[in-house]
N, C-alpha and C. Protein backbone atom coordinates (compact mmCIF):
# COMPACT_ATOMS: atom_id res chain seq x y z
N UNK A 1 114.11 100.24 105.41
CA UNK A 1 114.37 99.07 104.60
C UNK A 1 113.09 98.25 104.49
N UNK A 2 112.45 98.26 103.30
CA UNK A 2 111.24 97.48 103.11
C UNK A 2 111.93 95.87 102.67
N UNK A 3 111.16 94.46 102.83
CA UNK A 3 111.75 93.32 101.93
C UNK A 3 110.35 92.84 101.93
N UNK A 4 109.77 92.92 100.22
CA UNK A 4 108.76 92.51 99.80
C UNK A 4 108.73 91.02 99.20
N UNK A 5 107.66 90.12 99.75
CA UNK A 5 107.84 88.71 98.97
C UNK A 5 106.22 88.24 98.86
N UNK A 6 106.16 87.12 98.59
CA UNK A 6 104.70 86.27 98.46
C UNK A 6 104.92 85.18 97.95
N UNK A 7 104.08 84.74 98.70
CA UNK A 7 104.61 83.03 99.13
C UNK A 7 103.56 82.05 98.85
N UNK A 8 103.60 81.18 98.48
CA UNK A 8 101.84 80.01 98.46
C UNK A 8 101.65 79.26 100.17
N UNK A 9 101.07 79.14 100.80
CA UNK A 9 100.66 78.24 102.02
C UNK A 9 99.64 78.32 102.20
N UNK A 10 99.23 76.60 102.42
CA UNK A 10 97.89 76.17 102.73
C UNK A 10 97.17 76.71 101.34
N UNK A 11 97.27 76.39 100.38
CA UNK A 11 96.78 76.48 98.74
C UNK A 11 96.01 78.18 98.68
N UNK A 12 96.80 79.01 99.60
CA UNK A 12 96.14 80.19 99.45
C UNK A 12 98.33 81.43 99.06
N UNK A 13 97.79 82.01 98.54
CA UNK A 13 98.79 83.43 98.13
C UNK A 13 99.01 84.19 99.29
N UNK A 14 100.30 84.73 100.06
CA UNK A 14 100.49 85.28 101.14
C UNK A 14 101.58 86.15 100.61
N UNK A 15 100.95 87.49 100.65
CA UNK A 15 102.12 89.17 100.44
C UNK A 15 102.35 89.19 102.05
N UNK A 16 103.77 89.50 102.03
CA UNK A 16 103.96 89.96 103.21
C UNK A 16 105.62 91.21 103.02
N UNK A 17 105.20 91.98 103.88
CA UNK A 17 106.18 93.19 103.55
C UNK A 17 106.68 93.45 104.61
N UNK A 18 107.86 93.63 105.03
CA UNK A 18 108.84 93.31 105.99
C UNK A 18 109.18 95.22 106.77
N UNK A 19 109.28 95.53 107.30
CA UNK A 19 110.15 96.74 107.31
C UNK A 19 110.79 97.21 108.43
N UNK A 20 111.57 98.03 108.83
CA UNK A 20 111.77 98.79 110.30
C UNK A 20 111.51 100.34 110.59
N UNK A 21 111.01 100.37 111.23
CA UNK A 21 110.42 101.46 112.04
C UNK A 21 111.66 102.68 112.26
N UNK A 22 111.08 103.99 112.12
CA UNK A 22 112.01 104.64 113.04
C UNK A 22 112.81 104.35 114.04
N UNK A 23 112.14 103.59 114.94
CA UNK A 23 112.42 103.41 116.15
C UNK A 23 113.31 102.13 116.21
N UNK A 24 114.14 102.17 114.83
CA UNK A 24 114.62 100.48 114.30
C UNK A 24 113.55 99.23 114.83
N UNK A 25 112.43 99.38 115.21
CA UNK A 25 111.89 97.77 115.78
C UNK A 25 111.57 97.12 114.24
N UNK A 26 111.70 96.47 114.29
CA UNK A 26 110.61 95.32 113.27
C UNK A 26 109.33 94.86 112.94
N UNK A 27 108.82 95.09 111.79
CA UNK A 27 107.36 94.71 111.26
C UNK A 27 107.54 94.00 110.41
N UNK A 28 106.22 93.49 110.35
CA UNK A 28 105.62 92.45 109.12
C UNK A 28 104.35 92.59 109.10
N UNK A 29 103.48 92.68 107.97
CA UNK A 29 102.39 92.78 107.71
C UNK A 29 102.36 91.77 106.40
N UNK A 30 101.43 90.97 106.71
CA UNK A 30 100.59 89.90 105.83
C UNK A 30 99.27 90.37 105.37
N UNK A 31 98.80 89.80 104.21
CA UNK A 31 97.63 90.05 103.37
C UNK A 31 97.40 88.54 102.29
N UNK A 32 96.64 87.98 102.01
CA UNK A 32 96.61 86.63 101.68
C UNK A 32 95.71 86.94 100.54
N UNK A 33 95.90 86.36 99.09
CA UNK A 33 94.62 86.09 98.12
C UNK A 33 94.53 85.13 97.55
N UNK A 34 93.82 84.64 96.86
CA UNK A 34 93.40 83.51 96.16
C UNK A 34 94.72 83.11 94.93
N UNK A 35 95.32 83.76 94.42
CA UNK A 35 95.70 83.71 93.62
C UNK A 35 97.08 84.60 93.02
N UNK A 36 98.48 84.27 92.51
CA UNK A 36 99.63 85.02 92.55
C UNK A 36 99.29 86.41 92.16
N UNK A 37 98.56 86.38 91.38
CA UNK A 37 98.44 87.92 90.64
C UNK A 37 97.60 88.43 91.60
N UNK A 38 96.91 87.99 92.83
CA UNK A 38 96.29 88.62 93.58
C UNK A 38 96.77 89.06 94.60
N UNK A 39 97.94 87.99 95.48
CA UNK A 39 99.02 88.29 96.15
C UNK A 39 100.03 89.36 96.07
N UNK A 40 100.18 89.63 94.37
CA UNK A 40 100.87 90.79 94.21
C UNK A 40 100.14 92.52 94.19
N UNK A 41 98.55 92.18 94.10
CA UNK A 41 98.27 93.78 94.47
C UNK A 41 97.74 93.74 95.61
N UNK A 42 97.95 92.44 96.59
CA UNK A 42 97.71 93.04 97.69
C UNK A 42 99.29 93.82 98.62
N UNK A 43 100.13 93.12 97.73
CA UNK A 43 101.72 93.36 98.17
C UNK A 43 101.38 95.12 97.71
N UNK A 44 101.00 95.69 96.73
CA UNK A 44 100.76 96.79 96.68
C UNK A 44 100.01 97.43 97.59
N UNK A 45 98.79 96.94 97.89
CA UNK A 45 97.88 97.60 99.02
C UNK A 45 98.94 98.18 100.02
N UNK A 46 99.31 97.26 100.30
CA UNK A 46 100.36 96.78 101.70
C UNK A 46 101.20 98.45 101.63
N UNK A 47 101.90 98.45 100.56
CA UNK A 47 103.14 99.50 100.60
C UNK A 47 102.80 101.25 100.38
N UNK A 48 100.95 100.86 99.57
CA UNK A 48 100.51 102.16 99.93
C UNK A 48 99.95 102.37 101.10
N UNK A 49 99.24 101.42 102.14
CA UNK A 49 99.09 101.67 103.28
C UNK A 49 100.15 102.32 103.95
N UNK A 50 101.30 101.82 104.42
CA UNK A 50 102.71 102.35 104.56
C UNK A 50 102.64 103.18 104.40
N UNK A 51 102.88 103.89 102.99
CA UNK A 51 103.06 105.22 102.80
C UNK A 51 102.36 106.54 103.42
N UNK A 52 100.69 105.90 103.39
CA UNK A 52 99.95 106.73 103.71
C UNK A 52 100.27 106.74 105.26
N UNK A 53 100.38 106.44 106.08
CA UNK A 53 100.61 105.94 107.48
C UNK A 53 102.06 107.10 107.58
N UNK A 54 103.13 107.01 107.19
CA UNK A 54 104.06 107.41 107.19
C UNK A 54 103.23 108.81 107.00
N UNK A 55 102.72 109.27 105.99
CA UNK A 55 102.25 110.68 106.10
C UNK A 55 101.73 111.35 107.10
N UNK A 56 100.51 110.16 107.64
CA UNK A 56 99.98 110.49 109.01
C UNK A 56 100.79 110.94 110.03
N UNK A 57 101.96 110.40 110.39
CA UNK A 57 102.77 110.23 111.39
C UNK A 57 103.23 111.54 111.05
N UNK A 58 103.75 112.11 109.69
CA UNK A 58 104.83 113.43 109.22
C UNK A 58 103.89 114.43 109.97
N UNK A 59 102.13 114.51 109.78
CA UNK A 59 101.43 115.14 110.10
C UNK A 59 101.33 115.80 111.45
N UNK A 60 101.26 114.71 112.19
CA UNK A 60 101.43 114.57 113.76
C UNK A 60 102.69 115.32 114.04
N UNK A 61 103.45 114.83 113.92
CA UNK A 61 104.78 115.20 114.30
C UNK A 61 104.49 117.24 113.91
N UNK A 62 104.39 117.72 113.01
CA UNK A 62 104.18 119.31 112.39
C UNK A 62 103.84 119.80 113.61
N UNK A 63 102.23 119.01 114.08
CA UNK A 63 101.51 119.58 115.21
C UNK A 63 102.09 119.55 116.11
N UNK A 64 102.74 118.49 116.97
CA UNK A 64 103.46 118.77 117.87
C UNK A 64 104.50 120.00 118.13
N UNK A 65 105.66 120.01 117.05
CA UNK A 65 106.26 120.94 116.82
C UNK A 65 105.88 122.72 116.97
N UNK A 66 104.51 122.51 116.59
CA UNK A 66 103.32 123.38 116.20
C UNK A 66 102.98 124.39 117.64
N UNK A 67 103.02 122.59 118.46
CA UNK A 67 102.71 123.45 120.25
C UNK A 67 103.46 123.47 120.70
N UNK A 68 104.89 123.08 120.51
CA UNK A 68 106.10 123.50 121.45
C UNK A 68 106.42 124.79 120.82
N UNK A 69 106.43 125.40 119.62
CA UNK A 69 106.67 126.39 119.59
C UNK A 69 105.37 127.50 120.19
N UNK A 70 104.49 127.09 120.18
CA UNK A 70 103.07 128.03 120.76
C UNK A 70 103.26 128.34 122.35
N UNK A 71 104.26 127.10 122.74
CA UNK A 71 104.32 126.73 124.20
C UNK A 71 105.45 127.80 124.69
N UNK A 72 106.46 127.77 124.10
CA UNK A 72 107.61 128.46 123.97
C UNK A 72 107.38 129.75 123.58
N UNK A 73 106.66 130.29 123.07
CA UNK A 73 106.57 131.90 122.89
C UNK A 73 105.85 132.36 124.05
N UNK A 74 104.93 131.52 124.22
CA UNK A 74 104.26 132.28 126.05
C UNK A 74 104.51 132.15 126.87
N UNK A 75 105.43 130.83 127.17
CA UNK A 75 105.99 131.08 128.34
C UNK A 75 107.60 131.20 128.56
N UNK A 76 108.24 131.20 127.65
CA UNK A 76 109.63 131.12 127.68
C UNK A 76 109.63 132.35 126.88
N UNK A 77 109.59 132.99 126.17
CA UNK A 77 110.06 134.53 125.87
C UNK A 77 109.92 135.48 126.39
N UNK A 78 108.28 135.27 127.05
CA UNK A 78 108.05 136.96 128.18
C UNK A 78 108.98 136.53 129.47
N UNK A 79 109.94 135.73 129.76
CA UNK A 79 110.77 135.60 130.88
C UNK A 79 111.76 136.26 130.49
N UNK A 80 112.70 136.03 129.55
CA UNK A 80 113.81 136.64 128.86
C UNK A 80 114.97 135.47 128.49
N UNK A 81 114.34 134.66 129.05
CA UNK A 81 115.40 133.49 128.96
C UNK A 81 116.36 133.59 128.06
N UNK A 82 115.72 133.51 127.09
CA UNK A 82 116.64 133.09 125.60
C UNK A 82 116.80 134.71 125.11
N UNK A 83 116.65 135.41 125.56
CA UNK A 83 116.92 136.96 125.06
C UNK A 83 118.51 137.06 125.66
């Protein structure tokens, strides 16, 4: 659940994008510009950062997966375990 807004304080533009984590915790990330129309592509920056981040993480996660199965063929199959 993302909740995107931007706000004026202290005569400056504030994007801030709300979201929860896998792990349900809670974020917020702020980015400030001079000006509304500036506030709004930093509200963009904001949600492609996110995204890209989220990819990173999909990435990670492959690899891991990657060595439990590498882990699991050498030492858990020549036993017979799972046979």
């Amino acid at each position: 659940m993302k909740i995107r807004t931007f706000r004026k304080t202290r005569g400056k533009y504030c994007a801030r994008l709300r979201y929860i984590d896998e792990d349900g915790k809670k974020h917020e990330l702020l980015r400030t510009g001079e000006s509304k129309s500036g506030a709004k592509t930093k509200l963009a920056q904001l949600e492609t950062e996110l995204m890209e981040k989220d990819r990173r993480d999909w990435r990670l996660v492959r690899l891991r997966f990657r060595q439990l199965a590498e882990y699991a063929i050498k030492r858990v199959l020549p036993t017979g375990y799972l046979r």
